[in-house]
Protein backbone atom coordinates (compact mmCIF):
# COMPACT_ATOMS: atom_id res chain seq x y z
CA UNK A 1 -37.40 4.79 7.15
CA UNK A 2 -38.24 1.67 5.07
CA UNK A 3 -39.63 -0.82 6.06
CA UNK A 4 -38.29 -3.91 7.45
CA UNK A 5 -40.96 -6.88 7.68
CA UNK A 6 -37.96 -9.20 10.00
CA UNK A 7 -35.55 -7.66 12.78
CA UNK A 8 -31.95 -7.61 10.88
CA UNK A 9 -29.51 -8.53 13.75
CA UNK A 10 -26.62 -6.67 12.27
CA UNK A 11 -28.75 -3.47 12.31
CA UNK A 12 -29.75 -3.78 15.71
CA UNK A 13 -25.95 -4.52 16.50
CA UNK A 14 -24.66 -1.38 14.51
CA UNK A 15 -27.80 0.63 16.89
CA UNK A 16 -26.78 -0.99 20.38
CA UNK A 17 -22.96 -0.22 19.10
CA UNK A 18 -23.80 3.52 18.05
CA UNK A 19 -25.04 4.84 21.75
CA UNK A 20 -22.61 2.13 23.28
CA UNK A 21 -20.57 4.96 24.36
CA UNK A 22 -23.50 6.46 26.57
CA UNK A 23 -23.11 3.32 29.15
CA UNK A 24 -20.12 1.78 28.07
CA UNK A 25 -19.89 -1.42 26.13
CA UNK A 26 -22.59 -3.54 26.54
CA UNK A 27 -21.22 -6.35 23.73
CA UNK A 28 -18.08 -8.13 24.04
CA UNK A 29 -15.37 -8.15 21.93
CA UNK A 30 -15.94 -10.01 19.08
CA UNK A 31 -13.93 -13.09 18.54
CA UNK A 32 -12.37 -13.77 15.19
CA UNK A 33 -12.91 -15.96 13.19
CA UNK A 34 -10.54 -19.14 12.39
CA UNK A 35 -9.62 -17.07 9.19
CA UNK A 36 -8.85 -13.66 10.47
CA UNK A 37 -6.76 -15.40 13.39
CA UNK A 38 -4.43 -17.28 10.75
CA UNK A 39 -4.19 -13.97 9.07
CA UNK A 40 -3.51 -11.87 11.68
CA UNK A 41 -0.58 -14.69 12.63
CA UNK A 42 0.90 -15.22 9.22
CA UNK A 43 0.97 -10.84 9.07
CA UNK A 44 2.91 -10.74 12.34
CA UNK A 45 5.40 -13.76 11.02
CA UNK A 46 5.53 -11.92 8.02
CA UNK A 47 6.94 -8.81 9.59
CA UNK A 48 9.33 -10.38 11.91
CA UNK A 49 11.17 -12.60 8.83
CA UNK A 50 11.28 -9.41 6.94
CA UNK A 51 12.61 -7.01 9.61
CA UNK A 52 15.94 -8.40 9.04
CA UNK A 53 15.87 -8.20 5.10
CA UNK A 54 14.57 -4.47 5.59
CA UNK A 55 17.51 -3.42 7.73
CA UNK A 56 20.14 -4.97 5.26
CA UNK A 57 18.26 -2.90 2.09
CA UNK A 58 18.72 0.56 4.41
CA UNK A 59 22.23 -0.33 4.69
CA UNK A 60 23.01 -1.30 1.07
CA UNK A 61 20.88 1.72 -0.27
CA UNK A 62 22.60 4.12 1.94
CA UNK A 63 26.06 3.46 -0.29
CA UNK A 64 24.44 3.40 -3.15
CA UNK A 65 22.75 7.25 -2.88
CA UNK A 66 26.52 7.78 -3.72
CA UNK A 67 27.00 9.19 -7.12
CA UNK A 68 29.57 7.51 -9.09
CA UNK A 69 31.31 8.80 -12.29
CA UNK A 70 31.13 6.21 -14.95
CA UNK A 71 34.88 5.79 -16.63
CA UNK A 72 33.62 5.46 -20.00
């Protein structure tokens, strides 16, 4: 192992998260941060405005899987 002259806190996070599972959970959820919330909103708005948009495309590609002869 190398060695590490100052305790890293994210490696003894990643340790105490590793045998987590033998006691259950000893950390909290992490919160997240102001960024990843207004992500994680703007996703979820993105979805719902586009739901709509999506079920119109199914319904206009579905008549147009229908071969057409050109008249030329």
């Amino acid at each position: 192992m190398a060695h590490r002259p100052r305790p890293n806190r994210e490696r003894a996070v990643r340790q105490v998260e590793r045998h987590a599972f033998e006691v259950g959970s000893t950390l909290p959820a992490p919160r997240p941060a102001p960024f990843e919330q207004r992500l994680l909103d703007g996703t979820a708005t993105v979805v719902t405005d586009v739901e709509p948009v999506a079920t119109t495309l199914h319904q206009v590609a579905a008549a147009a899987r229908e071969y057409r002869l050109s008249a030329r």
